[in-house]
N, C-alpha and C. Protein backbone atom coordinates (compact mmCIF):
# COMPACT_ATOMS: atom_id res chain seq x y z
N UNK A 1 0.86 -1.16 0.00
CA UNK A 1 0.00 0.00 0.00
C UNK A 1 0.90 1.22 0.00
N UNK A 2 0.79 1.67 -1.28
CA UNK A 2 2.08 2.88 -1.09
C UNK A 2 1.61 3.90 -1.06
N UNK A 3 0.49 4.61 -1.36
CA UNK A 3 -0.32 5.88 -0.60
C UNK A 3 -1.83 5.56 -0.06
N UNK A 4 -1.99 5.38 1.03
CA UNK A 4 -3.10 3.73 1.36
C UNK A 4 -4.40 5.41 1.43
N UNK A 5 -3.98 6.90 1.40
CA UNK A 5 -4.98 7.88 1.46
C UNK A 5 -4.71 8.57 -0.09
N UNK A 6 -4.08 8.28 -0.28
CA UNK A 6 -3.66 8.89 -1.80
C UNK A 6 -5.19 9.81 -2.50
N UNK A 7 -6.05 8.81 -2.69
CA UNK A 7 -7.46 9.22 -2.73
C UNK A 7 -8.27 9.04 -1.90
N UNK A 8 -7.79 9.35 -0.84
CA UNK A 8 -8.73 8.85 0.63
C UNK A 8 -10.09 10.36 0.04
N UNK A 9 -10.43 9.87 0.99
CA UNK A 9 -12.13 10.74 1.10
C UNK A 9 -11.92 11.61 -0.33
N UNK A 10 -11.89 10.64 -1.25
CA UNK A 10 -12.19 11.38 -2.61
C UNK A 10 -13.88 11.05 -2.64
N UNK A 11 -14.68 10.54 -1.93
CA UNK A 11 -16.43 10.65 -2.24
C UNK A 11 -17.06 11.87 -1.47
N UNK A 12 -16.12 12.30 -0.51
CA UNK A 12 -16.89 13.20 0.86
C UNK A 12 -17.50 14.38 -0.16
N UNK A 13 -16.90 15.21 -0.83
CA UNK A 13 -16.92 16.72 -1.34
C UNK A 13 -18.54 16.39 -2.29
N UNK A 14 -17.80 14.88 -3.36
CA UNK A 14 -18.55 14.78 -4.67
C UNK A 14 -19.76 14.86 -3.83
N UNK A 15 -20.07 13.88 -3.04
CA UNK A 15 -21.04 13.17 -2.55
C UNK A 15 -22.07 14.69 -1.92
N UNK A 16 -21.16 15.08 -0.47
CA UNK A 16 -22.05 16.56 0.09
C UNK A 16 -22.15 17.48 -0.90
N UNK A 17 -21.63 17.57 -2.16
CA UNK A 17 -21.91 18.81 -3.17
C UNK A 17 -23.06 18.66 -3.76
N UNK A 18 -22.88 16.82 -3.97
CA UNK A 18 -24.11 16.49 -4.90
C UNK A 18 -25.57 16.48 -4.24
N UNK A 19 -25.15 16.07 -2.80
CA UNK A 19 -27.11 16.15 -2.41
C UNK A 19 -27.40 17.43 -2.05
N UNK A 20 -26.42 18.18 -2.05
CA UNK A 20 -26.90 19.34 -1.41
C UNK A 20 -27.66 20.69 -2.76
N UNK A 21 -27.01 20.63 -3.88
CA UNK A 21 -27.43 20.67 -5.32
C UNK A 21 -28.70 19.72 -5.65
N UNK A 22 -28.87 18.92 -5.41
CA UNK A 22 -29.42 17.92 -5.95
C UNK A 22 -31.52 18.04 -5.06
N UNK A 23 -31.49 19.01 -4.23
CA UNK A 23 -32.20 19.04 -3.68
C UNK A 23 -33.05 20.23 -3.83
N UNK A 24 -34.42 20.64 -4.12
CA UNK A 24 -34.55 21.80 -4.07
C UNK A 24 -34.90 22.98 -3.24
N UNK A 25 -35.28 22.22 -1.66
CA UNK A 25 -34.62 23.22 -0.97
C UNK A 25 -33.55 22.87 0.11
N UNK A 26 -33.22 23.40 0.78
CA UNK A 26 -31.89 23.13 1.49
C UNK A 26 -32.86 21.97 2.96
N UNK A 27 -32.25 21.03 3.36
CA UNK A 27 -32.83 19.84 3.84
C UNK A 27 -31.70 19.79 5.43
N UNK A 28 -32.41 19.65 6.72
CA UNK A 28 -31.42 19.39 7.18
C UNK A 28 -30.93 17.90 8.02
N UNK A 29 -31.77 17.52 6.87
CA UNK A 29 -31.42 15.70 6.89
C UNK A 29 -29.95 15.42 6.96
N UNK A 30 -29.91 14.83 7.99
CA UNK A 30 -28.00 14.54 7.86
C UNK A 30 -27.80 13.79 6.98
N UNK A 31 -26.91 13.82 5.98
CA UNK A 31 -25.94 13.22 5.28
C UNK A 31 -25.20 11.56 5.76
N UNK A 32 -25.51 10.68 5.04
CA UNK A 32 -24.94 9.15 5.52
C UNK A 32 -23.75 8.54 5.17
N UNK A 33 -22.79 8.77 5.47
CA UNK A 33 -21.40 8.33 5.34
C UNK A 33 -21.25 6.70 6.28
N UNK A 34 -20.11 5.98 5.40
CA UNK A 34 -19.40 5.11 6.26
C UNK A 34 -18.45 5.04 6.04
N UNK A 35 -17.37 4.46 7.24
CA UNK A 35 -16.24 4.02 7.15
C UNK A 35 -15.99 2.64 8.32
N UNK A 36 -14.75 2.16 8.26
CA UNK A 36 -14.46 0.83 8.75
C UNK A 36 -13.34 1.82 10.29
N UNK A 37 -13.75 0.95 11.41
CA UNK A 37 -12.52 1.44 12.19
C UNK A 37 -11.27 1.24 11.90
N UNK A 38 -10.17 2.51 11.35
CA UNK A 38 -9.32 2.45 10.86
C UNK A 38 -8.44 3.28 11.10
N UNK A 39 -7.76 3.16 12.52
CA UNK A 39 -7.11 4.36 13.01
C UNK A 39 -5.89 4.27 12.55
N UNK A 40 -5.19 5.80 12.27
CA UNK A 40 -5.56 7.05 12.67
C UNK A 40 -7.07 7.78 11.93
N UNK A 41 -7.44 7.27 11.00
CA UNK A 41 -8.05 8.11 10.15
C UNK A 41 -9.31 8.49 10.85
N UNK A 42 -9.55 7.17 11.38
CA UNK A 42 -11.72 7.15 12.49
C UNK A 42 -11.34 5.98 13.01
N UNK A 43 -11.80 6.57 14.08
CA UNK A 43 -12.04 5.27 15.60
C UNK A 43 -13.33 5.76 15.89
N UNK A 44 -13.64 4.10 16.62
CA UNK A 44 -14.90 4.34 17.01
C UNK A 44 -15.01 3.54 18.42
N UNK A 45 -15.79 4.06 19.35
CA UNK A 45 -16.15 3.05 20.65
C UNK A 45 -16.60 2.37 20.89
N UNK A 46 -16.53 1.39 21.89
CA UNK A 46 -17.42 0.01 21.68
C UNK A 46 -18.43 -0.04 21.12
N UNK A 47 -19.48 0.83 20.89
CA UNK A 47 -20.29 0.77 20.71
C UNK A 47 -20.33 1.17 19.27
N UNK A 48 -19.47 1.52 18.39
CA UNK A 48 -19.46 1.43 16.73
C UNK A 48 -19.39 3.23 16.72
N UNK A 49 -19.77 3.92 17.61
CA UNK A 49 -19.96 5.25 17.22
C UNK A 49 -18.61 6.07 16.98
N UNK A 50 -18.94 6.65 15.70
CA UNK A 50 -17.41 7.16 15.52
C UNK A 50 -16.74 8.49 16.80
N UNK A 51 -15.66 8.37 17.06
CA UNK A 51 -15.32 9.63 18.26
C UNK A 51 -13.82 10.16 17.72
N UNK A 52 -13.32 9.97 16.48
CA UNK A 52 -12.42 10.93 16.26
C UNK A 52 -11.36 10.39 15.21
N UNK A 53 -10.40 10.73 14.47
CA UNK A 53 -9.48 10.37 13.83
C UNK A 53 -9.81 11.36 12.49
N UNK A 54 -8.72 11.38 11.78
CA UNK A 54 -8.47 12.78 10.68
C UNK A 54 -9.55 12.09 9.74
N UNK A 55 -10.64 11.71 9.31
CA UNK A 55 -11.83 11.38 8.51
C UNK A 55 -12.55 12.12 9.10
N UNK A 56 -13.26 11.52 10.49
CA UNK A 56 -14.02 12.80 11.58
C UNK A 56 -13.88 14.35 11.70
N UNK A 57 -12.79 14.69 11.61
CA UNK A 57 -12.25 15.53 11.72
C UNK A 57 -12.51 16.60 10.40
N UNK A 58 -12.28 15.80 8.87
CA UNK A 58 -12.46 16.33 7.89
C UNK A 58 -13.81 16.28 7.66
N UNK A 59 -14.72 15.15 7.89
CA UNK A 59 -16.42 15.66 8.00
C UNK A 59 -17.13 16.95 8.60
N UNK A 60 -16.33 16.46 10.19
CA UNK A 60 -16.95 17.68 10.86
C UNK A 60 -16.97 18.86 10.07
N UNK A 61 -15.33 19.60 9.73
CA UNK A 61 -15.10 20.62 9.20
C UNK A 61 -16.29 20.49 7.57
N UNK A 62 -16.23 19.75 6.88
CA UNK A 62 -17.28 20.05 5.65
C UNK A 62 -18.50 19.99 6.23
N UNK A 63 -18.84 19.62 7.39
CA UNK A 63 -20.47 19.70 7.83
C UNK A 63 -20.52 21.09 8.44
N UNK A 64 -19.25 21.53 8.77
CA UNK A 64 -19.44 23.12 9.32
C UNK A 64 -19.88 23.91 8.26
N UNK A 65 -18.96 23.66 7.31
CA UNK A 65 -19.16 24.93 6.13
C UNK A 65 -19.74 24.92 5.63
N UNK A 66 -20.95 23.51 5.15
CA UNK A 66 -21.95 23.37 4.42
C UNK A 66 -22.86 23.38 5.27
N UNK A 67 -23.11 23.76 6.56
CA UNK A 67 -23.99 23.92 7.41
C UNK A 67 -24.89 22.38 7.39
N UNK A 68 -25.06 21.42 7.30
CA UNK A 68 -25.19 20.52 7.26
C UNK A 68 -24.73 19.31 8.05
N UNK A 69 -25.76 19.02 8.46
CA UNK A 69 -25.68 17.49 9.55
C UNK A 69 -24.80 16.44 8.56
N UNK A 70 -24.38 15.66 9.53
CA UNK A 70 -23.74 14.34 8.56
C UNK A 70 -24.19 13.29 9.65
N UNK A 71 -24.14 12.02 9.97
CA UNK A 71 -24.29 10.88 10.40
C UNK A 71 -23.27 9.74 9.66
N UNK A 72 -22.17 9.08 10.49
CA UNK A 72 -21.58 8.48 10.19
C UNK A 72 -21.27 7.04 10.99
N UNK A 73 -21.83 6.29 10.43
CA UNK A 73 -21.55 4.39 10.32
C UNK A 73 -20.43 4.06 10.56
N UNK A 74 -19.96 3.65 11.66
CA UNK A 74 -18.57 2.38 11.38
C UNK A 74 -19.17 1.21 11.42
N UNK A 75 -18.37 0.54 10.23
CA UNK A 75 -19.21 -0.98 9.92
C UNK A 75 -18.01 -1.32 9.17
N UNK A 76 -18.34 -2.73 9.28
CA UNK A 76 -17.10 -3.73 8.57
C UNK A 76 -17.11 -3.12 7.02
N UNK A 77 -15.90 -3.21 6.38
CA UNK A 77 -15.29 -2.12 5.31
C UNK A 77 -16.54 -2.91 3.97
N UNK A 78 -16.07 -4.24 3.96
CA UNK A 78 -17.00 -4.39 2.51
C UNK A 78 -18.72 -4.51 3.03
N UNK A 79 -19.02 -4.13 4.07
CA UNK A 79 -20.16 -3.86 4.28
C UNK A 79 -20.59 -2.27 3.29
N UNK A 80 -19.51 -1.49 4.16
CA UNK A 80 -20.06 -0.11 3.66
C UNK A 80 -19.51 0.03 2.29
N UNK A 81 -18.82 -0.74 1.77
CA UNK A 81 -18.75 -0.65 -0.02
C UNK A 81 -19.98 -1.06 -0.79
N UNK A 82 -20.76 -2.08 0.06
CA UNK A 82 -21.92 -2.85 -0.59
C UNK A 82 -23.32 -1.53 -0.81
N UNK A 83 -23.40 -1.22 0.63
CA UNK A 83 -24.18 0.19 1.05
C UNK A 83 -24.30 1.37 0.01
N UNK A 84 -22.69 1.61 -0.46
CA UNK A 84 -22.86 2.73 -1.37
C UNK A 84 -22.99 2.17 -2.61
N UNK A 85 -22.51 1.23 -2.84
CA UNK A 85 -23.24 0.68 -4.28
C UNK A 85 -24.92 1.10 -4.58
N UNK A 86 -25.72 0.34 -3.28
CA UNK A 86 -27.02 0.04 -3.25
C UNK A 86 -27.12 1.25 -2.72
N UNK A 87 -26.59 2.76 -2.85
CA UNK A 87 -27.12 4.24 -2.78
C UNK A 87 -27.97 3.97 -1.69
N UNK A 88 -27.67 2.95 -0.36
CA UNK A 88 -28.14 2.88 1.21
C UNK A 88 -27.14 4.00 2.13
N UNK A 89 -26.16 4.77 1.73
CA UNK A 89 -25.39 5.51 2.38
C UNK A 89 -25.20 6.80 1.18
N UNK A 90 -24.78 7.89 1.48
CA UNK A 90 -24.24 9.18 0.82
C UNK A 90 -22.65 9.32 0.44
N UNK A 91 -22.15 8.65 1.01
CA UNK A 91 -21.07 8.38 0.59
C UNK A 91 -19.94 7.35 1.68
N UNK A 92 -18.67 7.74 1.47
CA UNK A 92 -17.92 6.46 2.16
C UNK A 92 -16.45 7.85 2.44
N UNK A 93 -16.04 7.24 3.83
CA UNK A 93 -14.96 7.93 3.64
C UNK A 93 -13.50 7.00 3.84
N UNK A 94 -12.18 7.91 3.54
CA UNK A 94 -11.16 7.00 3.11
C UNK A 94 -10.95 5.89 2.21
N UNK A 95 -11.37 6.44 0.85
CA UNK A 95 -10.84 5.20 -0.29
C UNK A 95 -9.63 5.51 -0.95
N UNK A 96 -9.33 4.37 -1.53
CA UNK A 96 -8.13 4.98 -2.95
C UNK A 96 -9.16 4.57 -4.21
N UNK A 97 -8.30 5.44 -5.48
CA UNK A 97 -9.64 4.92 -6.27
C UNK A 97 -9.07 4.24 -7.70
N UNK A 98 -10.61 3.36 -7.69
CA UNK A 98 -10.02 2.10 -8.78
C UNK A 98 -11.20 2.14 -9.64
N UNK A 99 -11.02 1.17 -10.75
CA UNK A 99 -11.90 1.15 -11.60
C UNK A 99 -13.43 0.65 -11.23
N UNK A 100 -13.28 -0.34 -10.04
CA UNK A 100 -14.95 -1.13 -9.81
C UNK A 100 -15.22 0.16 -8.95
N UNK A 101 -15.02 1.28 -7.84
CA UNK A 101 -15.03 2.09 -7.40
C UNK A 101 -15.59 3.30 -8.33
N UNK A 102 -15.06 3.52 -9.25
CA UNK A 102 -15.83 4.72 -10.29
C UNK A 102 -16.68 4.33 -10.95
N UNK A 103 -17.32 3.00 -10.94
CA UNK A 103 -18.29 2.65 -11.95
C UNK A 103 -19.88 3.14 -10.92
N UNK A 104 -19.80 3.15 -9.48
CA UNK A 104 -21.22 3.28 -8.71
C UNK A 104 -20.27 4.80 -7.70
N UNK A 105 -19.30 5.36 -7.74
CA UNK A 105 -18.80 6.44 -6.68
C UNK A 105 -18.81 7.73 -7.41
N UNK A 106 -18.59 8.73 -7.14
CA UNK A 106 -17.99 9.98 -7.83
C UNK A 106 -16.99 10.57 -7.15
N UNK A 107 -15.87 10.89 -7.30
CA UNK A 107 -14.44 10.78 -6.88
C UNK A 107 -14.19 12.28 -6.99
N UNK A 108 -13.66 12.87 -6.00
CA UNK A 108 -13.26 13.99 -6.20
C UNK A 108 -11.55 14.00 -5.95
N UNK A 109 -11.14 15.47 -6.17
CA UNK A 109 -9.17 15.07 -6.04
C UNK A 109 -9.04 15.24 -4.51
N UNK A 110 -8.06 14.16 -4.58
CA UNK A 110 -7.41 14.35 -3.21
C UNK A 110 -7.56 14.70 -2.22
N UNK A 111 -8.11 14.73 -0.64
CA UNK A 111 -7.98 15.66 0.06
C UNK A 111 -7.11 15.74 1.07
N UNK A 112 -6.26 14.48 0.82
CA UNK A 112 -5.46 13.49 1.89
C UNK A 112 -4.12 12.87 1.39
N UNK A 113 -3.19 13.22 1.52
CA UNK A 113 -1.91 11.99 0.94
C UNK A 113 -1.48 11.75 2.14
N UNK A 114 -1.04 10.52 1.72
CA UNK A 114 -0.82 9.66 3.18
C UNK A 114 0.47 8.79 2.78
N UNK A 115 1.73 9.02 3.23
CA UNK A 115 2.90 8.05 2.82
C UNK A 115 2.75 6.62 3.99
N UNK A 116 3.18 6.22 3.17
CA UNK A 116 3.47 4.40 4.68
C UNK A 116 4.68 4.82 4.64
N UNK A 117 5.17 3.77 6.02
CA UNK A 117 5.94 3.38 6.23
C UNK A 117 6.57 2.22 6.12
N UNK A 118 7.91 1.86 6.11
CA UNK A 118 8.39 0.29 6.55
C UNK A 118 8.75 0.10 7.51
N UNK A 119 8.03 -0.24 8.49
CA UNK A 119 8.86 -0.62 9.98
C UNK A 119 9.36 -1.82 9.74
N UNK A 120 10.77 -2.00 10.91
CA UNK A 120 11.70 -2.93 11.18
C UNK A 120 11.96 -2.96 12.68
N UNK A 121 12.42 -4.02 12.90
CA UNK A 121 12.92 -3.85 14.33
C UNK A 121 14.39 -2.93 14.09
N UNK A 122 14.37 -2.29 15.44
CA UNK A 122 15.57 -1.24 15.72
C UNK A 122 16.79 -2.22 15.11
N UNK A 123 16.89 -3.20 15.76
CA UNK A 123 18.49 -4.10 15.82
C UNK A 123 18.14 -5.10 14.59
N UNK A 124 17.65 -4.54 13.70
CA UNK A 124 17.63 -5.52 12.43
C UNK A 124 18.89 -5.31 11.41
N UNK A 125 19.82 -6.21 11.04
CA UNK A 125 20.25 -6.39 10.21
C UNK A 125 20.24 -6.01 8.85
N UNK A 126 18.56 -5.94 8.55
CA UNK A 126 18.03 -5.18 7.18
C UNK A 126 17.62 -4.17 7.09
N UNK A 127 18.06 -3.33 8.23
CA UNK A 127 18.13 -1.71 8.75
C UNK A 127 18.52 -0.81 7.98
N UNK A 128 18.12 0.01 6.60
CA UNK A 128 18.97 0.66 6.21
C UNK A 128 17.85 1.68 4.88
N UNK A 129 18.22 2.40 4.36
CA UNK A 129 16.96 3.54 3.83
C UNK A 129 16.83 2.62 2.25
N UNK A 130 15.31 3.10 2.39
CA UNK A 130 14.82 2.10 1.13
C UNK A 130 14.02 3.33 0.46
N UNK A 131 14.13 3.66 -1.18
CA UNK A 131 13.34 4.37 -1.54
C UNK A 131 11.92 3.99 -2.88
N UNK A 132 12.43 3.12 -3.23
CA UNK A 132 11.11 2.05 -4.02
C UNK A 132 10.85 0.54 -3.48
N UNK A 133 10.14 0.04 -4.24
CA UNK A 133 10.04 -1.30 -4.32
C UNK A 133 11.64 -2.23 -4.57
N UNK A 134 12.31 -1.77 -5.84
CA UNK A 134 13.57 -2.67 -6.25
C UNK A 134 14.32 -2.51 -4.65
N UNK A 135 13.88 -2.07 -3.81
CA UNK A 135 14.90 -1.97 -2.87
C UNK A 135 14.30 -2.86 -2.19
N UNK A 136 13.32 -3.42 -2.12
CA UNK A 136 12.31 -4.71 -1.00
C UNK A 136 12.24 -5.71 -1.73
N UNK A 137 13.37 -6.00 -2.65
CA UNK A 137 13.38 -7.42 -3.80
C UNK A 137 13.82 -8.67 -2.76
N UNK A 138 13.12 -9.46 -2.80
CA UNK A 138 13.44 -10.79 -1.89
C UNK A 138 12.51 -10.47 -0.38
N UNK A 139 12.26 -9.42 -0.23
CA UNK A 139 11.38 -9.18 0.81
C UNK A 139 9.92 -9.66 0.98
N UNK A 140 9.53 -10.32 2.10
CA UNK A 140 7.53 -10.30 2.07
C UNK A 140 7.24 -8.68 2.36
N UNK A 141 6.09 -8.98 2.01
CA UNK A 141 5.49 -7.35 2.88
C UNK A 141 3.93 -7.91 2.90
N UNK A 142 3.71 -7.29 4.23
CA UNK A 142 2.04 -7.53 4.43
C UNK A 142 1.29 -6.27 4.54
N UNK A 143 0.36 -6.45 4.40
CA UNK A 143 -0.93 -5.34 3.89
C UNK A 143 -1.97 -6.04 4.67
N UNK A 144 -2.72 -4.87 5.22
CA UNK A 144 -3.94 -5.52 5.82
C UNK A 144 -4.95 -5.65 5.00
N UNK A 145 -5.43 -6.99 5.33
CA UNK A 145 -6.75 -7.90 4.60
C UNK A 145 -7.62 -7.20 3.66
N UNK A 146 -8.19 -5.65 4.22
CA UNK A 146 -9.17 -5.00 3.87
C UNK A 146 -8.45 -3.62 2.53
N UNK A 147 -7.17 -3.96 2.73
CA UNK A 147 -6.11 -2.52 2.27
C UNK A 147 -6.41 -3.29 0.49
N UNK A 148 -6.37 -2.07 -0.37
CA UNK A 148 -5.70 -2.71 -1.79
C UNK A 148 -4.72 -2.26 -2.28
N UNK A 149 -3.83 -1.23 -1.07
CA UNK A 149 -2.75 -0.70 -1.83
C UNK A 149 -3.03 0.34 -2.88
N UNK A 150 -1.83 1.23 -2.92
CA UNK A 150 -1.74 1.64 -3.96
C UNK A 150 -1.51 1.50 -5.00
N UNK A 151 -1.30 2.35 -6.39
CA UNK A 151 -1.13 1.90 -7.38
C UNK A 151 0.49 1.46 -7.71
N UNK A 152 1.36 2.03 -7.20
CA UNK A 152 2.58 0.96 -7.45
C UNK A 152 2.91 -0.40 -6.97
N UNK A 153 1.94 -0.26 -5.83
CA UNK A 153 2.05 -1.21 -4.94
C UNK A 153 1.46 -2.59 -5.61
N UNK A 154 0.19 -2.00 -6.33
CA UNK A 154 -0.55 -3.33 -7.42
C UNK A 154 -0.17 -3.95 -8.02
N UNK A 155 0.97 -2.82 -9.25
CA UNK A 155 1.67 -3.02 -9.92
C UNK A 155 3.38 -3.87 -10.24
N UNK A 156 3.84 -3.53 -9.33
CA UNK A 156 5.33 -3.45 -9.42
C UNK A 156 5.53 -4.82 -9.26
N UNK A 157 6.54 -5.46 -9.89
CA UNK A 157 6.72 -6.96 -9.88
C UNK A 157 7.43 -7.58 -8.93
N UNK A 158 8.30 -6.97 -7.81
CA UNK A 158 9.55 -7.59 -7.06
C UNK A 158 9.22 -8.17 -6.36
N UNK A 159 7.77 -7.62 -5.55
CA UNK A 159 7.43 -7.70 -3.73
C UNK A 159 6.24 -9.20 -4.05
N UNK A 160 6.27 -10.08 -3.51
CA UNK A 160 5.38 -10.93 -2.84
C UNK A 160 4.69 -9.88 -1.22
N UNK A 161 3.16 -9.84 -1.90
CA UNK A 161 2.09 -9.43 -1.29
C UNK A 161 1.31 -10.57 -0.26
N UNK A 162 1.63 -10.12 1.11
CA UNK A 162 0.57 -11.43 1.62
C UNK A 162 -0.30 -10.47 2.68
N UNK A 163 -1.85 -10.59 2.30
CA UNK A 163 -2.49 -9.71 2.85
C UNK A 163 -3.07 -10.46 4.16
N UNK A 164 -2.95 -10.05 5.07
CA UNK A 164 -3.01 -10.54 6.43
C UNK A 164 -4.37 -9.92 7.25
């Protein structure tokens, strides 16, 4: 996953621009977003309700300026992909964006870049600055289950991907 926000909350803008246009008079029906607990971006408390992380953070602020309520879902990730397909939610926050994604989303640019990292242990042996992929040749790398990576990350031939 080499910019895992690259197009993070590229639906938030399309999505609140579009119902809010899309309506003919101004409504103060909150707005239905989801996302998966995925910190830093949104955490949520036992109880599923979201309480903070830079997604929250960037809603709040667009629910300020558009004066507009939002309501936001944490739910298991391909739950809330299924949701916005079936136009049961307003949008989704934190994606990267792909082709099955633009066929049912509307994507706006960027509002988020997000670099990874490679952690190692301190006293590792294979300790030393890496700036692409050819530099992780012979290496595993894991990605979480729900992640699809970025686009070099899809691409590039060296790395064996094991999504965990």
């Amino acid at each position: 996953m080499t910019r895992f926000a690259c197009a993070c909350l590229l639906v938030i803008l399309s999505a609140l621009l579009s119902a809010q246009t899309a309506a003919e008079e101004p409504t103060e029906e909150p707005l239905h977003f989801c996302n998966s607990h995925w910190p830093p971006y949104s955490y949520c408390d036992a109880l599923g309700n979201a309480v903070g992380g830079y997604a929250v953070d960037f809603m709040n602020e667009i629910s300020r300026r558009l004066e507009r309520p939002f309501k936001l879902s944490v739910l298991p990730w391909l739950r809330c992909m299924r949701m916005a397909e079936l136009g049961e939610v307003d949008g989704i926050m934190l994606l990267t964006e792909n082709a099955e994604r633009k066929r049912f989303l509307n994507l706006t640019i960027p509002l988020l870049e997000d670099e990874n990292l490679l952690w190692y242990l301190r006293d590792s042996p294979y300790a030393r600055e890496r700036r692409d992929f050819a530099d992780l040749q012979g290496f595993r790398l894991g990605l979480a289950k729900a992640g699809r990576g970025g686009g070099s990350y899809r691409t590039d031939q060296c790395c064996h991907r094991y999504h965990v």
